[in-house]
N, C-alpha and C. Protein backbone atom coordinates (compact mmCIF):
# COMPACT_ATOMS: atom_id res chain seq x y z
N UNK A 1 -20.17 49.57 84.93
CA UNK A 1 -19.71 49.10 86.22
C UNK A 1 -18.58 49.98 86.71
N UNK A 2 -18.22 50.27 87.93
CA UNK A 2 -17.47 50.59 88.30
C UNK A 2 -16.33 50.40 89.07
N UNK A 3 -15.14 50.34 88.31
CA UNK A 3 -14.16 49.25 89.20
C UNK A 3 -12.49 50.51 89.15
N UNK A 4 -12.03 49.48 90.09
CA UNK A 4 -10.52 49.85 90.05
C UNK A 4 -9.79 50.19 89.14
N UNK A 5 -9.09 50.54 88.65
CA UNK A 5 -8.12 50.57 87.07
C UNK A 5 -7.88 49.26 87.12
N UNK A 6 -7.22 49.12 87.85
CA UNK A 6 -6.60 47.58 87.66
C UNK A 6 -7.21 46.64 87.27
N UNK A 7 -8.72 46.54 87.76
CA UNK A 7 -9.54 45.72 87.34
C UNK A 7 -10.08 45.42 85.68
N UNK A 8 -10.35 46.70 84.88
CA UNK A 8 -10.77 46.77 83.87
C UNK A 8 -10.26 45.85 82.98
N UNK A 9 -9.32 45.46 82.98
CA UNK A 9 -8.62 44.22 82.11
C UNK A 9 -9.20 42.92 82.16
N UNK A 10 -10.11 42.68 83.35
CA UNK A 10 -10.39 41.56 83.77
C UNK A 10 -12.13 41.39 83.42
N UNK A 11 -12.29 42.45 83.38
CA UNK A 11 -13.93 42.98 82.89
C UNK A 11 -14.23 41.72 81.29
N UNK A 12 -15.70 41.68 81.48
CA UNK A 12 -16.53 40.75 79.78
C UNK A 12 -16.35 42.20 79.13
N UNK A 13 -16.20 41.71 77.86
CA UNK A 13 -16.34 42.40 76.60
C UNK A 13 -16.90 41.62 75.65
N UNK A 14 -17.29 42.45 74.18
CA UNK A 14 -17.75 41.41 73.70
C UNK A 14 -17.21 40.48 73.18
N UNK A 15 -15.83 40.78 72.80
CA UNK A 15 -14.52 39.70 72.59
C UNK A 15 -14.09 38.77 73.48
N UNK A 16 -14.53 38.78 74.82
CA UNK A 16 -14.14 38.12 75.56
C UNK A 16 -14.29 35.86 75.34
N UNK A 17 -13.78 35.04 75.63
CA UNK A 17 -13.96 34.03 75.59
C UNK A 17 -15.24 33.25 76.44
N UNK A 18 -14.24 33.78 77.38
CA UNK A 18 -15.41 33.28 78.71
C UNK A 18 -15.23 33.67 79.86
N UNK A 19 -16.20 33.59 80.91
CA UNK A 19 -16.40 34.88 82.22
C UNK A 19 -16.04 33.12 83.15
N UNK A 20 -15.54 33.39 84.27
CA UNK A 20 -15.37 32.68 85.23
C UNK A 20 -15.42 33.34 86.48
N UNK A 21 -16.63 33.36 87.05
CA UNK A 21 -16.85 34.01 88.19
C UNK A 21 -17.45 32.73 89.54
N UNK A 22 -17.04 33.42 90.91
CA UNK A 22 -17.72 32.80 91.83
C UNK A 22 -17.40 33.42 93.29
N UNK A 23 -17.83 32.65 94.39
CA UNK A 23 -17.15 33.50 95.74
C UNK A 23 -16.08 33.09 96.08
N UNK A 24 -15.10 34.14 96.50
CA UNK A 24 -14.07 33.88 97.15
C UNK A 24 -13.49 32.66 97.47
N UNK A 25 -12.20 31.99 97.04
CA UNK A 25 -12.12 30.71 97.51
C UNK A 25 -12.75 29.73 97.22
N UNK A 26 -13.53 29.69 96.27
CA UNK A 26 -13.96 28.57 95.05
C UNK A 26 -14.00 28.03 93.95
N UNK A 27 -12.14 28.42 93.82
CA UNK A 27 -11.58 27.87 92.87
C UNK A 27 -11.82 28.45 91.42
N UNK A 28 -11.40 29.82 91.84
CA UNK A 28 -11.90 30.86 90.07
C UNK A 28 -10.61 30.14 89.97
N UNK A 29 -9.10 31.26 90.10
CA UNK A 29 -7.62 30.77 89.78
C UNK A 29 -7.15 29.90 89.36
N UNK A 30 -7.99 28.54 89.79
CA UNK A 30 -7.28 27.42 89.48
C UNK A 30 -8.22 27.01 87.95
N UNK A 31 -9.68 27.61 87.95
CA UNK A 31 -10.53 27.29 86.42
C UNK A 31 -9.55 28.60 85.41
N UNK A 32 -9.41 29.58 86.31
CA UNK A 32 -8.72 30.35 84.72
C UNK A 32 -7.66 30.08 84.09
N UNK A 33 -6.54 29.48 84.98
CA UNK A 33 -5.54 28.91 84.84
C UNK A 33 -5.83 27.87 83.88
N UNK A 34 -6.57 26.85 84.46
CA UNK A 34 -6.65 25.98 83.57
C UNK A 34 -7.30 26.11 82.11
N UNK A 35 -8.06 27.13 82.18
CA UNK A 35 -8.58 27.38 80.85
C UNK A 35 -7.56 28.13 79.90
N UNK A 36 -6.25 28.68 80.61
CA UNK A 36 -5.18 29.47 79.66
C UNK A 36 -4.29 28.37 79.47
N UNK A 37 -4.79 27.40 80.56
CA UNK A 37 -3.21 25.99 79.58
C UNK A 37 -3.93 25.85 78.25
N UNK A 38 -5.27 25.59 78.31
CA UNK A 38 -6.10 24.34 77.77
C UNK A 38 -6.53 25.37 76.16
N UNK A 39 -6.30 26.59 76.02
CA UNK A 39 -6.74 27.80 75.10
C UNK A 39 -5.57 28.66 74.78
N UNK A 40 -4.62 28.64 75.59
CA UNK A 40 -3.70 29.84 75.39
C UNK A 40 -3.82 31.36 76.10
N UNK A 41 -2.66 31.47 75.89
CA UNK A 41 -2.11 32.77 76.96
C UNK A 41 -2.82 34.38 76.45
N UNK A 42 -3.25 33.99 74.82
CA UNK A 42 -3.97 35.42 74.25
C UNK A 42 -5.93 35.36 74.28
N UNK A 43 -5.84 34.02 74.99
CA UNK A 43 -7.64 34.40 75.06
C UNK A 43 -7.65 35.21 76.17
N UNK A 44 -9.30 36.62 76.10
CA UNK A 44 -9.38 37.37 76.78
C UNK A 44 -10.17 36.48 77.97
N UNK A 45 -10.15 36.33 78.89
CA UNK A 45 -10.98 35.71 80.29
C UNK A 45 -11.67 36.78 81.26
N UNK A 46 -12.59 37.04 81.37
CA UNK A 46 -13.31 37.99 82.50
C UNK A 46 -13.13 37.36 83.71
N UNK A 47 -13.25 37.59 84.99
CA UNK A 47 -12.56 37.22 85.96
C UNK A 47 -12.54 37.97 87.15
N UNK A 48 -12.51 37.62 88.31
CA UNK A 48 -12.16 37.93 89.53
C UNK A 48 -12.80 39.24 89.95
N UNK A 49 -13.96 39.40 89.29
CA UNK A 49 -15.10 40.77 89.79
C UNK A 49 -15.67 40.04 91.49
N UNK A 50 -15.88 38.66 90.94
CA UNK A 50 -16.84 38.51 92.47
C UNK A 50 -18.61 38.92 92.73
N UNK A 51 -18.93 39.34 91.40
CA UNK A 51 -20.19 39.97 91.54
C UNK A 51 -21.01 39.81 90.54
N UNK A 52 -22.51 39.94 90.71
CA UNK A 52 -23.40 39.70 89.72
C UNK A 52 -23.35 40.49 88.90
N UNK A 53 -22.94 42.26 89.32
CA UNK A 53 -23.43 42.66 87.74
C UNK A 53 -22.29 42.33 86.56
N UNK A 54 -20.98 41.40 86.77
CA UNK A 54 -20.11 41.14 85.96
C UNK A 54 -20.50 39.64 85.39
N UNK A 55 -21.74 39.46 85.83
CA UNK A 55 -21.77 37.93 85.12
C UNK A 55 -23.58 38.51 84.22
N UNK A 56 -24.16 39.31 84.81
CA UNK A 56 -25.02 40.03 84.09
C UNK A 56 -24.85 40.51 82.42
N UNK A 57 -23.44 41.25 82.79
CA UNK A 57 -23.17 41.69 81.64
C UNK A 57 -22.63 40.75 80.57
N UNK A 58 -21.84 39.96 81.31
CA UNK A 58 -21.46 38.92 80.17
C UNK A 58 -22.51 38.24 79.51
N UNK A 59 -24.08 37.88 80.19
CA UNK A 59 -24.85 37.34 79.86
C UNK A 59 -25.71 38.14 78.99
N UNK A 60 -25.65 39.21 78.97
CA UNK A 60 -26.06 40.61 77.67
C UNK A 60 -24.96 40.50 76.42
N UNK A 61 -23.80 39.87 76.77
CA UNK A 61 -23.17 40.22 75.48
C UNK A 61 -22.91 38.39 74.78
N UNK A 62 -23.50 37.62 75.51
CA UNK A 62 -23.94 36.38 75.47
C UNK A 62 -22.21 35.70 75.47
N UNK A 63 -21.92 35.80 76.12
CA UNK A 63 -20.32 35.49 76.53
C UNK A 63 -20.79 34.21 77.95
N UNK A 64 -19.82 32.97 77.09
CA UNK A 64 -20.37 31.78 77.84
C UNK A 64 -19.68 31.90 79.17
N UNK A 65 -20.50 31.67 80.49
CA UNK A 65 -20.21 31.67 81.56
C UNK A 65 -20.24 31.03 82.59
N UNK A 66 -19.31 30.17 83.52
CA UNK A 66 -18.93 29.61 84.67
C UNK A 66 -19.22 30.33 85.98
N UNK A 67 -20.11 30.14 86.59
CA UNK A 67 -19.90 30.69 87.68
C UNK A 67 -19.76 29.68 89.32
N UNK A 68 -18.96 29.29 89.98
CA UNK A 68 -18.41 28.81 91.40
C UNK A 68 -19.45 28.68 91.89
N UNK A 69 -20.18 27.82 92.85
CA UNK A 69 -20.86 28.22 93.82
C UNK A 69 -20.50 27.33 94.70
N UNK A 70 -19.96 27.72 96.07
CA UNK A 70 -19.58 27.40 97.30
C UNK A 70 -20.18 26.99 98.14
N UNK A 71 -20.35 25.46 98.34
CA UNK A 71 -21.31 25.39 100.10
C UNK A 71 -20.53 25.21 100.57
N UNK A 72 -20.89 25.87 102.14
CA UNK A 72 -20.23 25.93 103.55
C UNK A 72 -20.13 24.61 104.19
N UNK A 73 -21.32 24.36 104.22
CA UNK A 73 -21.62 22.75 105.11
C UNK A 73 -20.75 21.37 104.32
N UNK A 74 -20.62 21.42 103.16
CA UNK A 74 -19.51 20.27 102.70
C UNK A 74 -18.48 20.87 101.74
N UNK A 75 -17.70 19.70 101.26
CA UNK A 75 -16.54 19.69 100.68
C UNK A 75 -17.11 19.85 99.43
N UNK A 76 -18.00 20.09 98.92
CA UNK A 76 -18.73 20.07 97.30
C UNK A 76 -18.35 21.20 96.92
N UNK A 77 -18.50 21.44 95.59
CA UNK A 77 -18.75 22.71 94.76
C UNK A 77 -19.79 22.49 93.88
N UNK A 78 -20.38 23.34 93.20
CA UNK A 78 -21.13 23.04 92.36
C UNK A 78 -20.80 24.27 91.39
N UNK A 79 -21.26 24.03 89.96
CA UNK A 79 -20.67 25.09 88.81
C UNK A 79 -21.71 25.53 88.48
N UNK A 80 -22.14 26.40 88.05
CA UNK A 80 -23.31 26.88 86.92
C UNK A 80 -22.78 27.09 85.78
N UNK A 81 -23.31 26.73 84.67
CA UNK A 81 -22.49 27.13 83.49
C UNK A 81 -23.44 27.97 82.41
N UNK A 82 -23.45 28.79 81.80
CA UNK A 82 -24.11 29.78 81.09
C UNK A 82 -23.74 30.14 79.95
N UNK A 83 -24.42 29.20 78.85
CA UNK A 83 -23.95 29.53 77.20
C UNK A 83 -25.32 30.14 76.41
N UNK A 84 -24.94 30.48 75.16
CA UNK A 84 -26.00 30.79 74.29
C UNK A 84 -26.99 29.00 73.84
């Protein structure tokens, strides 16, 4: 994939815990957050790509995954969640 520098920290690996992805404004920040109260400040979290091929890859390295999904028309969210 190809990303920012900055970004690479935020990238799945295979060490990673867990990927929390979704669109804009559907409450990634407030799930990663809560997953670093609820786990601690040294689990690795993938994060804030915004895009399929970062939830692709996590799903190749079988890294359990959350992903947001946003409707427009109501106040709902709905989660997908993606484990082995």
């Amino acid at each position: 994939m190809l990303l920012r520098p900055g970004k690479r920290t935020t990238l799945a690996r295979p060490d990673t815990a867990i990927v929390i992805e979704g669109f804009l404004r559907s409450g990634n920040t407030f799930a990663v957050a809560a997953f670093r109260v609820a786990n601690g400040p040294d689990v690795h979290i993938g994060r804030h790509l915004h895009g399929a091929p970062h939830v692709l890859r996590a799903v190749r390295y079988g890294v359990p995954t959350v992903i947001h999904k946003k409707h427009n028309k109501t106040p709902k969210h709905r989660i997908i969640y993606n484990t082995k």
